[in-house]
C-alpha atoms as a PDB file:
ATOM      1  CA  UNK A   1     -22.652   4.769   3.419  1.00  0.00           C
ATOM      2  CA  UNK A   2     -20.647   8.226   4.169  1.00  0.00           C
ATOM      3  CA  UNK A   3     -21.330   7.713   8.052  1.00  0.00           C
ATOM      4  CA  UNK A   4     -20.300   4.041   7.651  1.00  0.00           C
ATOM      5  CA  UNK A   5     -17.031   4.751   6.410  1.00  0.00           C
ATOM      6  CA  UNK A   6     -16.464   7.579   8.478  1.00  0.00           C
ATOM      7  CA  UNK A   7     -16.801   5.749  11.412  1.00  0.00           C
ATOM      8  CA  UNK A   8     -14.462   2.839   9.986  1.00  0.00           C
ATOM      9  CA  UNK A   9     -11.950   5.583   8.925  1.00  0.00           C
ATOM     10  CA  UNK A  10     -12.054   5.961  12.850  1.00  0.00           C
ATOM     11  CA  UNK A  11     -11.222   2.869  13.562  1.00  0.00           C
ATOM     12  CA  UNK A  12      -8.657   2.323  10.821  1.00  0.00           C
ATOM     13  CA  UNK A  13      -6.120   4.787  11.200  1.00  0.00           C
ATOM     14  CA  UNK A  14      -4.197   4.061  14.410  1.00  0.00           C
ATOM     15  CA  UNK A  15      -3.992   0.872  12.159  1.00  0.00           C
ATOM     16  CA  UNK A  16      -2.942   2.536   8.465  1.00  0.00           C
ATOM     17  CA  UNK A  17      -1.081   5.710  10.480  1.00  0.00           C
ATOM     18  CA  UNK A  18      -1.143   9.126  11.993  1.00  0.00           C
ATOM     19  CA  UNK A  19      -0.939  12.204  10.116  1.00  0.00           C
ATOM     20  CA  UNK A  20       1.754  12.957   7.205  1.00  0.00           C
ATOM     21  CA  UNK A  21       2.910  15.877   5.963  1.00  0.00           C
ATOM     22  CA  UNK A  22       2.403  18.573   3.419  1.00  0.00           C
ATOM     23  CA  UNK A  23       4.423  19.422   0.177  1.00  0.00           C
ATOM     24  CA  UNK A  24       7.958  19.896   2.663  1.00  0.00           C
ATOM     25  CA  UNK A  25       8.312  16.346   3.135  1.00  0.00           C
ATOM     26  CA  UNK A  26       7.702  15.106  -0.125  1.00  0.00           C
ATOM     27  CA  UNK A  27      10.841  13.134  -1.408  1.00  0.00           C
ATOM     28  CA  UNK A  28       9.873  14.225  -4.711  1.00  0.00           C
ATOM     29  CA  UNK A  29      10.014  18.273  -3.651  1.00  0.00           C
ATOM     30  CA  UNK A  30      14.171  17.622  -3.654  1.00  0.00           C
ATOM     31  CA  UNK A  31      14.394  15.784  -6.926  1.00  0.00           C
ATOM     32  CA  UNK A  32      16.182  12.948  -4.951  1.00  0.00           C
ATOM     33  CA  UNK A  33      14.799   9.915  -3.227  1.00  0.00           C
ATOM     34  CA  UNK A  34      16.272   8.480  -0.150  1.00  0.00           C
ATOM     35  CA  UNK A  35      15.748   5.237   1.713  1.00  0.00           C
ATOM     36  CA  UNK A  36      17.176   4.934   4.882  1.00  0.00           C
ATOM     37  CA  UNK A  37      18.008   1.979   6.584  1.00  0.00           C
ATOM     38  CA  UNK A  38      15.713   0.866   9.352  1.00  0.00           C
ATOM     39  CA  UNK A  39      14.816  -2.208  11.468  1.00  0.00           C
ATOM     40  CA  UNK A  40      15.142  -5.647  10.613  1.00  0.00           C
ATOM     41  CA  UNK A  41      13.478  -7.099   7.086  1.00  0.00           C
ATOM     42  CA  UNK A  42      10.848  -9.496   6.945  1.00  0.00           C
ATOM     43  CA  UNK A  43      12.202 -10.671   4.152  1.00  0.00           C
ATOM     44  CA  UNK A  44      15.213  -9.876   2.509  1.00  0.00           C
ATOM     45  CA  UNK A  45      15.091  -6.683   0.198  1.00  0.00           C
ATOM     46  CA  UNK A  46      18.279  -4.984  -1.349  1.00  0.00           C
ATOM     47  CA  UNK A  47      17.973  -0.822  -1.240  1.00  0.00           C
ATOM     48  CA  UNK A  48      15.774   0.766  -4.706  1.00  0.00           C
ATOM     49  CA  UNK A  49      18.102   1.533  -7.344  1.00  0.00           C
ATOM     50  CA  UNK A  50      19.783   5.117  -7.267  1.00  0.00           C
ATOM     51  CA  UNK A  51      18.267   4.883 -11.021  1.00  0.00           C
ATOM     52  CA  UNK A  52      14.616   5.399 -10.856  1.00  0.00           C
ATOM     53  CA  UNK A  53      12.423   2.401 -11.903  1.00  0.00           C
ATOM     54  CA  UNK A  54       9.361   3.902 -13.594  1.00  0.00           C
ATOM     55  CA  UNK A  55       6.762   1.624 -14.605  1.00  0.00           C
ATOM     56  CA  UNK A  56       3.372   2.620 -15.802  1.00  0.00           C
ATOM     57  CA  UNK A  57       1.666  -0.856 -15.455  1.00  0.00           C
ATOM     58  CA  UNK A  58       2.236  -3.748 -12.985  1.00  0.00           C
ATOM     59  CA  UNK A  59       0.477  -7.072 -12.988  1.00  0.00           C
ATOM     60  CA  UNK A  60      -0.220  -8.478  -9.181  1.00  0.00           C
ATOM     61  CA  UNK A  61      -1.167 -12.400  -9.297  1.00  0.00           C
ATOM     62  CA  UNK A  62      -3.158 -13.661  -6.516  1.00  0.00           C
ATOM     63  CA  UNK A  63      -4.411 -16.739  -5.899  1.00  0.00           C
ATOM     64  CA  UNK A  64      -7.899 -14.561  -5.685  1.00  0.00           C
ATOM     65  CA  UNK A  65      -7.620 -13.287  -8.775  1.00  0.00           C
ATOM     66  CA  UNK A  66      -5.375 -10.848 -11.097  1.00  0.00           C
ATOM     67  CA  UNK A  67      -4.898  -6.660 -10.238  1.00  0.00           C
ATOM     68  CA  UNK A  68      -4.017  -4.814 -13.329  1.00  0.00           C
ATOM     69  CA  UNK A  69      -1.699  -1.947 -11.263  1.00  0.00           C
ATOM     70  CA  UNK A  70      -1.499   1.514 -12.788  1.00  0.00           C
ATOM     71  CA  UNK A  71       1.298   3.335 -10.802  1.00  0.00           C
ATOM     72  CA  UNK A  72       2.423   7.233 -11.136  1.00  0.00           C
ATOM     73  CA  UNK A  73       5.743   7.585 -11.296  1.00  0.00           C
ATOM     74  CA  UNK A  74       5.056  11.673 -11.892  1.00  0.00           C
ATOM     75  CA  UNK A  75       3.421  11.903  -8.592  1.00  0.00           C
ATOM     76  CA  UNK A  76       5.159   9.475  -6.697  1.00  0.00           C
ATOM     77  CA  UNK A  77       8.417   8.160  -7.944  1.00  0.00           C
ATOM     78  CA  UNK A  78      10.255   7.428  -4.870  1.00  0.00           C
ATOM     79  CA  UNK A  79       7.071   5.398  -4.350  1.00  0.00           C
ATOM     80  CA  UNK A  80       7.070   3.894  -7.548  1.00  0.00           C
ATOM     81  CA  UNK A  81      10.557   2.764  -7.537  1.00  0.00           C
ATOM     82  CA  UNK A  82      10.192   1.242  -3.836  1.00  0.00           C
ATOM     83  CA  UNK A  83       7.294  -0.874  -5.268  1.00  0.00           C
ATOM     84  CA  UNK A  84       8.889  -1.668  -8.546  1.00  0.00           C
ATOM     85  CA  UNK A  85      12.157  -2.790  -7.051  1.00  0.00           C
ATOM     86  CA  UNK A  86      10.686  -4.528  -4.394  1.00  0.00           C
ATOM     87  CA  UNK A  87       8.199  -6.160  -7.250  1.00  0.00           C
ATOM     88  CA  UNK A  88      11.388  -7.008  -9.160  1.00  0.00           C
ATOM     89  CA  UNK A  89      13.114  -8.894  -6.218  1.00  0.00           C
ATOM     90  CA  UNK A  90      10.391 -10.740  -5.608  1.00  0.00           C
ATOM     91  CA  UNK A  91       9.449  -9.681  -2.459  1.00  0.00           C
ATOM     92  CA  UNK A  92       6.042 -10.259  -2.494  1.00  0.00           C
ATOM     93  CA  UNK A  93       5.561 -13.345  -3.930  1.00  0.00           C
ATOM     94  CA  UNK A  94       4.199 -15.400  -1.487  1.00  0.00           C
ATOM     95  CA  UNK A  95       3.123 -12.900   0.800  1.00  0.00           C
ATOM     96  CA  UNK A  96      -0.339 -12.932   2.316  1.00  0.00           C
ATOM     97  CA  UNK A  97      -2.498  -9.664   2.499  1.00  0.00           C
ATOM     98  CA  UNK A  98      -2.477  -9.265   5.979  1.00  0.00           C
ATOM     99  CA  UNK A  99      -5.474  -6.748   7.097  1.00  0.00           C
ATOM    100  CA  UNK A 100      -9.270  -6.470   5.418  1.00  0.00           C
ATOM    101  CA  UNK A 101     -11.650  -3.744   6.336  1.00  0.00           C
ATOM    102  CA  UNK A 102     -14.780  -4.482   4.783  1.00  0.00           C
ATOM    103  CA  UNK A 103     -15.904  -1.696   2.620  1.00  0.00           C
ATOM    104  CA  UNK A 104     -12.371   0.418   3.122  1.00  0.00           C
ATOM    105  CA  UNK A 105      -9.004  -1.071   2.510  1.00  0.00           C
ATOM    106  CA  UNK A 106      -7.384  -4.395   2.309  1.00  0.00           C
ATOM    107  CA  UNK A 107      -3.695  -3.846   3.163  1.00  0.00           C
ATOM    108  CA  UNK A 108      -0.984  -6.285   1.769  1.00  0.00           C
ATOM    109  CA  UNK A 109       2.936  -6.276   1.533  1.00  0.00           C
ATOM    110  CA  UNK A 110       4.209  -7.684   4.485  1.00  0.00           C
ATOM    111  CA  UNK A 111       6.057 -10.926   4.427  1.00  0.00           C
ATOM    112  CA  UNK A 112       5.439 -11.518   8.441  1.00  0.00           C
ATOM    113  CA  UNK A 113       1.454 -11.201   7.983  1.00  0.00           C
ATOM    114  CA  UNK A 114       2.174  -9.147  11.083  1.00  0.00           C
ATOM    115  CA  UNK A 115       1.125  -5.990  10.129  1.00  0.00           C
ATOM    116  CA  UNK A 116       4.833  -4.812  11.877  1.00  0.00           C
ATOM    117  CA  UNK A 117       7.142  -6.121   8.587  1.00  0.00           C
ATOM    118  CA  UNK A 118       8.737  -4.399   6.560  1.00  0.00           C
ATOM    119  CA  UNK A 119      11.915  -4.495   4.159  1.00  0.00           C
ATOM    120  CA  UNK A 120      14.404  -2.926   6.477  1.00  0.00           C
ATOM    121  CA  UNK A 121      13.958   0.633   5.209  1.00  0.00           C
ATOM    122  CA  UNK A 122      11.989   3.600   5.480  1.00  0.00           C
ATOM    123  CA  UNK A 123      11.543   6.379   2.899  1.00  0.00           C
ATOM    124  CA  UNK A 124       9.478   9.214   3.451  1.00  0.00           C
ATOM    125  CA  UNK A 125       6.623  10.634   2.252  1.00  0.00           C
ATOM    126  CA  UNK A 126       5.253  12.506  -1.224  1.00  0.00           C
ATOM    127  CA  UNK A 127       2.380  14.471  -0.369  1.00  0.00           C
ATOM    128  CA  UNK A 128       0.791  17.410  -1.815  1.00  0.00           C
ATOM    129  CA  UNK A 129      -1.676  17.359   0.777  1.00  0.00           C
ATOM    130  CA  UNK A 130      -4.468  17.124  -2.195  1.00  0.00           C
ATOM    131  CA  UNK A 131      -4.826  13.779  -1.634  1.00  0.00           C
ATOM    132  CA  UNK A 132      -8.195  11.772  -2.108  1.00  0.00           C
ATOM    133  CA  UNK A 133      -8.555   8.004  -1.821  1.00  0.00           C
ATOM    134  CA  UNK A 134     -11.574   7.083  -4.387  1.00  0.00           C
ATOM    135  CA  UNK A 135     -12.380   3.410  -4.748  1.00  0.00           C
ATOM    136  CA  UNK A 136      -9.808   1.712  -6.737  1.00  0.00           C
ATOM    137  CA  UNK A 137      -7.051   3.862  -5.143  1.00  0.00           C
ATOM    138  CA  UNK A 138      -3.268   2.400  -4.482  1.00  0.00           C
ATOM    139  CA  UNK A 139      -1.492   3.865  -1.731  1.00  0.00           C
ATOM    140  CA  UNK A 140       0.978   3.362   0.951  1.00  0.00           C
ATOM    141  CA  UNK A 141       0.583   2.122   4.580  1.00  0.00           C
ATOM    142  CA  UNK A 142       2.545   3.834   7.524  1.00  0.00           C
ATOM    143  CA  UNK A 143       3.382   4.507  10.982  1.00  0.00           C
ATOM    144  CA  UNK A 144       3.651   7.591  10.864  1.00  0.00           C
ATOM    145  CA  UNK A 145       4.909  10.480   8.908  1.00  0.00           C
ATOM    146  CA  UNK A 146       7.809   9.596   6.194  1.00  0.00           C
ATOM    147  CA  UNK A 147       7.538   5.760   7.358  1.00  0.00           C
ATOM    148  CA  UNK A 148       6.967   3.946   4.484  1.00  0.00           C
ATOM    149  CA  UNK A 149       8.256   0.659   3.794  1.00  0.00           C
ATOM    150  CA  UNK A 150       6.821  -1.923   2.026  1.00  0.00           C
ATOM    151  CA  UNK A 151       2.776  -1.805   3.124  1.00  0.00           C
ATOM    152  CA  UNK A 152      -0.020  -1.005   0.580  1.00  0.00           C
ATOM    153  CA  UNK A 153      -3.431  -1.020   0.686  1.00  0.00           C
ATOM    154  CA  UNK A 154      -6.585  -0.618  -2.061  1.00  0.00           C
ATOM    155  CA  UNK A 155      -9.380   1.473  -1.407  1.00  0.00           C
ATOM    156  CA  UNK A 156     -12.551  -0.580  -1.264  1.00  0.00           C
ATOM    157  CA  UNK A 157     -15.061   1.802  -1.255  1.00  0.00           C
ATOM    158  CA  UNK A 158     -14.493   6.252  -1.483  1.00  0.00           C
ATOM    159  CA  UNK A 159     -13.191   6.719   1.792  1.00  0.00           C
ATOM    160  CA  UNK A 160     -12.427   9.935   3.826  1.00  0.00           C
ATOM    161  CA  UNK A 161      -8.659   9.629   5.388  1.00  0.00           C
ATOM    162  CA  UNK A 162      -6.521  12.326   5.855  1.00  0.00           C
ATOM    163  CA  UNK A 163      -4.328  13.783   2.900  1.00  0.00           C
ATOM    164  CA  UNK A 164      -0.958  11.360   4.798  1.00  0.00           C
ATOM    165  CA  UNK A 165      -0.720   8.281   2.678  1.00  0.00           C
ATOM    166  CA  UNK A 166       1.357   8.669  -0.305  1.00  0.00           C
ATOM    167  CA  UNK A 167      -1.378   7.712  -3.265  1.00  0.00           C
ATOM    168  CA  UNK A 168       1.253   6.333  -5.994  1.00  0.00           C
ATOM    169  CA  UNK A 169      -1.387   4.381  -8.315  1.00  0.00           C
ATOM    170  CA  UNK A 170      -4.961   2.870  -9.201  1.00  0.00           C
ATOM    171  CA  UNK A 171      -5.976  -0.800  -9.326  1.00  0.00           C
ATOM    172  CA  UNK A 172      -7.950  -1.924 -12.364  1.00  0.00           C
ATOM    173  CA  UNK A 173     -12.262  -2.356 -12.453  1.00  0.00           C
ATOM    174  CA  UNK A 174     -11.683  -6.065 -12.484  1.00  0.00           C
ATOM    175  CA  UNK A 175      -9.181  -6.245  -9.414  1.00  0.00           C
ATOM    176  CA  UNK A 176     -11.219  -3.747  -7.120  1.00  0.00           C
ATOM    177  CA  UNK A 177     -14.296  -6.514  -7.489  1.00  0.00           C
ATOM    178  CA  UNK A 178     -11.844  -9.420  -6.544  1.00  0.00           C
ATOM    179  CA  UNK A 179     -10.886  -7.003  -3.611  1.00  0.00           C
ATOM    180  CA  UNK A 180     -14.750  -6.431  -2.678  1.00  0.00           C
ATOM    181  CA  UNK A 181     -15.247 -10.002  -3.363  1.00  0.00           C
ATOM    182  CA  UNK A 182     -12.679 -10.815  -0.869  1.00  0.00           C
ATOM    183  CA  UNK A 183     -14.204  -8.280   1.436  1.00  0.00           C
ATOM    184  CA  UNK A 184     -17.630  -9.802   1.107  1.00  0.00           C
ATOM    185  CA  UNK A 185     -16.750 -13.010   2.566  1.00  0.00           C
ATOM    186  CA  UNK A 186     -15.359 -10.588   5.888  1.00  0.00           C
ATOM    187  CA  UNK A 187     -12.823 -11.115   8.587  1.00  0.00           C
ATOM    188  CA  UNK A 188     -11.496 -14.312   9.981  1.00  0.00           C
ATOM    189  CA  UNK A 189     -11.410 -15.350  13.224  1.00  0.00           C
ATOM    190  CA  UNK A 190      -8.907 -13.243  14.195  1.00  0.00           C
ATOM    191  CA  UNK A 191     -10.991 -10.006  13.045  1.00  0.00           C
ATOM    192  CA  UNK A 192      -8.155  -8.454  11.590  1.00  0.00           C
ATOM    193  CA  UNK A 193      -7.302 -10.523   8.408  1.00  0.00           C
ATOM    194  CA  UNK A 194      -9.088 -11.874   5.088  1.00  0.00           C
ATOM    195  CA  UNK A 195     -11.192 -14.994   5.969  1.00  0.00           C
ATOM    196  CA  UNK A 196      -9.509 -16.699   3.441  1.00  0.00           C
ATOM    197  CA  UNK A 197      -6.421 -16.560   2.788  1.00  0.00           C
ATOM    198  CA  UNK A 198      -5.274 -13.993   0.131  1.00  0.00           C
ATOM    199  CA  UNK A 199      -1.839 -14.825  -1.088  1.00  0.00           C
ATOM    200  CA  UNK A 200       0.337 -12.592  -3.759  1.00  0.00           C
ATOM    201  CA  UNK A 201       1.724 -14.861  -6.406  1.00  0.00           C
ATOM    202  CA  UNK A 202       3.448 -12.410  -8.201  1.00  0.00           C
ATOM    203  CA  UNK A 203       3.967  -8.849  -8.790  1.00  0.00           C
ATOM    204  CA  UNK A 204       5.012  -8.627 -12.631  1.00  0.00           C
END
């Protein structure tokens, strides 16, 4: 299993990103969080609150089944108060979760299905280059470094990536076997997304 998902790591990360970087660039490091203003949305998204949301618990409906969400504000709250807001607006209701690697990641959180949408901003990373991404692990898609936006993905299986995804939460027992249920049934025919549609209902 450790040379399987090395070799999908390979194949993964010009998809999930590049490299990040270490404690410097973590929006945290400053005590502020900034979102800067960047591209067109895929949906429409108003900027996080100046007023950090900080959540401990979020509950993401699909129509595959319910993800109890356990975020960390502590480690990542410019993360945390992306997702929140984002979760409050409604943005991802009735988004489909765009990208499936069997036995590594399913990525969600972008309206276009694309795998290029985002909510019209960017915010950077929070990093303490510790990272680890165990099974069960919540963290942000990118581009590159500090390009988040509004991508996620859950860890399928313990994979080895590079400490540049901001980790800002874990996904419940029960919702990391709907995701490996999901990732059972393998790619469509495009080879990129779920084979069956996997639709957010809510994020609550």
């Amino acid at each position: 299993m450790r040379v399987r998902l090395l070799l999908l790591s390979a194949l993964v990360l010009p998809i999930l990103a590049a490299c990040g970087g270490g404690d410097d660039d973590s929006a945290s490091s400053s005590g502020e969080c900034t979102y800067a203003e960047e591209g067109s949305a895929a949906k429409d998204a108003d900027l996080p609150p100046a007023e950090l949301l900080a959540p401990e618990t979020l509950t993401m409906k699909t129509n595959r089944g319910t993800f109890a969400l356990t975020l960390d504000a502590e480690a990542a709250p410019c993360t945390v108060n992306s997702f929140a807001s984002l979760a409050e607006q409604g943005y991802f209701d009735g988004t489909k979760c765009h990208r499936l690697v069997p036995g590594f990641v399913l990525q969600c959180g972008d309206p276009s299905a694309s795998g290029t949408g985002g909510p019209g901003y960017t915010f950077e990373d929070e990093l303490s280059g510790d990272e680890t991404y165990p099974a069960g692990t919540l963290a942000m898609a990118n581009s590159g470094p500090d390009t988040n936006g509004s991508q996620f993905f859950i860890v399928l299986d313990d994979a080895e990536l590079p400490a540049a995804y901001t980790v800002f939460g874990t996904v419940d027992e029960a919702g990391l076997e709907a995701a490996r249920a999901i990732a059972a049934e393998g790619n469509g025919p495009d080879g990129v997304a779920p084979k069956s549609d996997v639709v957010i209902e809510s994020v609550s």
